[in-house]
Protein backbone atom coordinates (compact mmCIF):
# COMPACT_ATOMS: atom_id res chain seq x y z
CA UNK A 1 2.21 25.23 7.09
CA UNK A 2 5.91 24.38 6.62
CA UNK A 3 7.01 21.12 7.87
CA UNK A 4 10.52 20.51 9.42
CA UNK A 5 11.71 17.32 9.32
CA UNK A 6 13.05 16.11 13.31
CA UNK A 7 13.74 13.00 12.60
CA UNK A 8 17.53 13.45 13.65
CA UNK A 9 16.19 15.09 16.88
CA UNK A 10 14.31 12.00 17.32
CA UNK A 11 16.84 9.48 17.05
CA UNK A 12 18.86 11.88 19.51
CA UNK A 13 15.82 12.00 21.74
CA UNK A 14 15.55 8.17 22.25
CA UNK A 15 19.53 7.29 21.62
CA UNK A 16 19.49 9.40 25.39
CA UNK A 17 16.65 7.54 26.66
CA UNK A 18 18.35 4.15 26.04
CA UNK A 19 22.05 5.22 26.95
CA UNK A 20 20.51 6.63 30.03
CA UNK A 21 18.49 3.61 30.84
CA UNK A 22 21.74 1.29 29.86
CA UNK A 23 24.06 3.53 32.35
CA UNK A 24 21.60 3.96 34.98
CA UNK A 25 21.20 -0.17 35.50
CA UNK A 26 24.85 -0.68 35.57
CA UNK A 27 26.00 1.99 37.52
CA UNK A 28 22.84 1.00 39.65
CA UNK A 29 24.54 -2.37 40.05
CA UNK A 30 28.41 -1.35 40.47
CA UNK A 31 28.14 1.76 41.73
CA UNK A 32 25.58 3.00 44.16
CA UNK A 33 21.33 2.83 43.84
CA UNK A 34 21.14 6.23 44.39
CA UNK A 35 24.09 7.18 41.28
CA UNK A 36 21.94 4.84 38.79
CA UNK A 37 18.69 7.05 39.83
CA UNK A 38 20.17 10.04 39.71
CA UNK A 39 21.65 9.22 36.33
CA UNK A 40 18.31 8.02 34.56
CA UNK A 41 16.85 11.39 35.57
CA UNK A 42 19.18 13.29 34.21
CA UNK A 43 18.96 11.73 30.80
CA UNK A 44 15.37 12.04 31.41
CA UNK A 45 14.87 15.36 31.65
CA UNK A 46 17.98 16.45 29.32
CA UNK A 47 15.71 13.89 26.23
CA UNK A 48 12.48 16.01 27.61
CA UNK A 49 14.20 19.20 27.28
CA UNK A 50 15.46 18.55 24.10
CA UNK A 51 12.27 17.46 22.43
CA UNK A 52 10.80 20.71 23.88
CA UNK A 53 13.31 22.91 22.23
CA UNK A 54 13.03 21.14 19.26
CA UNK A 55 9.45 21.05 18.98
CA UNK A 56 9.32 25.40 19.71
CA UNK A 57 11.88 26.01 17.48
CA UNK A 58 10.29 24.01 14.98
CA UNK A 59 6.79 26.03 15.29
CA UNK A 60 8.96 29.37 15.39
CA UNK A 61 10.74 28.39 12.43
CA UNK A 62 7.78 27.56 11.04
CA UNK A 63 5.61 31.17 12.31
CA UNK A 64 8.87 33.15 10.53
CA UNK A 65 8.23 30.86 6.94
CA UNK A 66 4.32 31.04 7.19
CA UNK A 67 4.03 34.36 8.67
CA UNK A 68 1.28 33.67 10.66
CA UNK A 69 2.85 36.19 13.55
CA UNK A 70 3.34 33.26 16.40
CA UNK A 71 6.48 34.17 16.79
CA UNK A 72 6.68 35.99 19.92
CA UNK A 73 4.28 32.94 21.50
CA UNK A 74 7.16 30.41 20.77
CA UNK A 75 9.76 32.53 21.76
CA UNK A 76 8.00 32.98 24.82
CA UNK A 77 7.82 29.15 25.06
CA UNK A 78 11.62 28.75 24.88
CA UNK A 79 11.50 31.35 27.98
CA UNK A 80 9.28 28.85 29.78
CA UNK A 81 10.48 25.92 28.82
CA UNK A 82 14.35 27.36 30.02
CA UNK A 83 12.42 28.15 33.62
CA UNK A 84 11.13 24.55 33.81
CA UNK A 85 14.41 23.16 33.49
CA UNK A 86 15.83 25.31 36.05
CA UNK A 87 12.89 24.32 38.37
CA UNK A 88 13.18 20.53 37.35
CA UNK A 89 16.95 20.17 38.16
CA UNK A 90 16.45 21.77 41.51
CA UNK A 91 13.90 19.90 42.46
CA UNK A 92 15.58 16.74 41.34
CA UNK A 93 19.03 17.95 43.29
CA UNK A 94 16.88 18.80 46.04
CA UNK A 95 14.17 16.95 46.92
CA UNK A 96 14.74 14.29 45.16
CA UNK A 97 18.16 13.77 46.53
CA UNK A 98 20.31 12.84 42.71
CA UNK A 99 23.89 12.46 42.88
CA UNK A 100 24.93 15.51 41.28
CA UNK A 101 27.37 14.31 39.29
CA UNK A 102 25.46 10.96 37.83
CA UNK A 103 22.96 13.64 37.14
CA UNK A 104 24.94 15.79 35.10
CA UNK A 105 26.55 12.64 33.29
CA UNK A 106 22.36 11.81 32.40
CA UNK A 107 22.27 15.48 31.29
CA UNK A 108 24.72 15.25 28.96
CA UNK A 109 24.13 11.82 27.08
CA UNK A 110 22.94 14.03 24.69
CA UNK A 111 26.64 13.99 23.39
CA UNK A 112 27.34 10.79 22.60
CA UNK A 113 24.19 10.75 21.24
CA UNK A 114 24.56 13.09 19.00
CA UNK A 115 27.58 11.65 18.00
CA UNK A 116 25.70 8.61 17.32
CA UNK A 117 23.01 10.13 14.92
CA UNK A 118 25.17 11.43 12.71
CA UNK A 119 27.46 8.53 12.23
CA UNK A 120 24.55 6.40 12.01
CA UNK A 121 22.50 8.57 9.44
CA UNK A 122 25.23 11.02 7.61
CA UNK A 123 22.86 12.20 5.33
CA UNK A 124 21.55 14.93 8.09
CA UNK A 125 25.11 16.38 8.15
CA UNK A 126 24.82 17.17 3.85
CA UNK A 127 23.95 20.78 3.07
CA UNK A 128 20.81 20.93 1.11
CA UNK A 129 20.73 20.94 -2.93
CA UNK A 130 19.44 24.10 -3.94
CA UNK A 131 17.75 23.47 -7.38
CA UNK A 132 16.64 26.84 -7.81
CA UNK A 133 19.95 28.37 -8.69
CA UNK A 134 20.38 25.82 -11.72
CA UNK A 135 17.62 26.65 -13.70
CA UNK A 136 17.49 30.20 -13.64
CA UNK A 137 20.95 30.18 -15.21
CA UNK A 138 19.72 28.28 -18.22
């Protein structure tokens, strides 16, 4: 089975979690209790939606190389996994009464974070060496 390496997702994944967790206490402290809860969930469940994504794409990517025909399964994944997000933010707008706006500034750590991963590890942003091409011109 092909392998895809997600170690950039990673860092991503737990750059959000400790953003979130950073912003969430202060804005806990100088803002409102409610804004620093609201916040920490939505860097919560942005982090969890992203390591879902990246963990069906990876086995779909992976069903295409192989060919083992799982394809549809993780496309039908992505589906569901889209549906749980819709359900989660409601809920957490809802019942959970978030701060809509500290929630979507949780959400959308993601972009500093991403911003952070690839200044902290540029080699991710390199296209890939293809060896191949060399030797069959020799």
């Amino acid at each position: 089975m092909t392998t895809i390496d997600r170690s950039f997702v990673d860092g991503v994944f737990w750059c959000m979690l400790a953003m979130g967790a950073v912003l969430a206490l202060i804005t806990a402290v100088v803002i409102d209790l409610r804004f620093g809860y609201s916040l920490a969930l939505g860097a919560l469940i942005g982090a969890t939606s992203l390591r879902a994504t990246a963990a069906a794409v990876a086995r779909l990517i992976a069903g295409i190389v192989d060919g083992t025909g799982t394809n549809a399964l993780w496309g039908m994944a992505l589906v569901l996994k889209l549906i749980a997000l819709f359900v989660a933010v409601f809920v957490a707008l809802v019942f959970l009464n978030a701060h809509a706006v500290a929630f979507v500034i949780g959400f959308k750590t993601i972009l500093p974070s991403l911003a952070w991963q690839a200044i902290r590890n540029p080699g991710h942003l390199k296209a890939p060496v293809d060896d191949a091409d060399d030797t069959e011109s020799s």
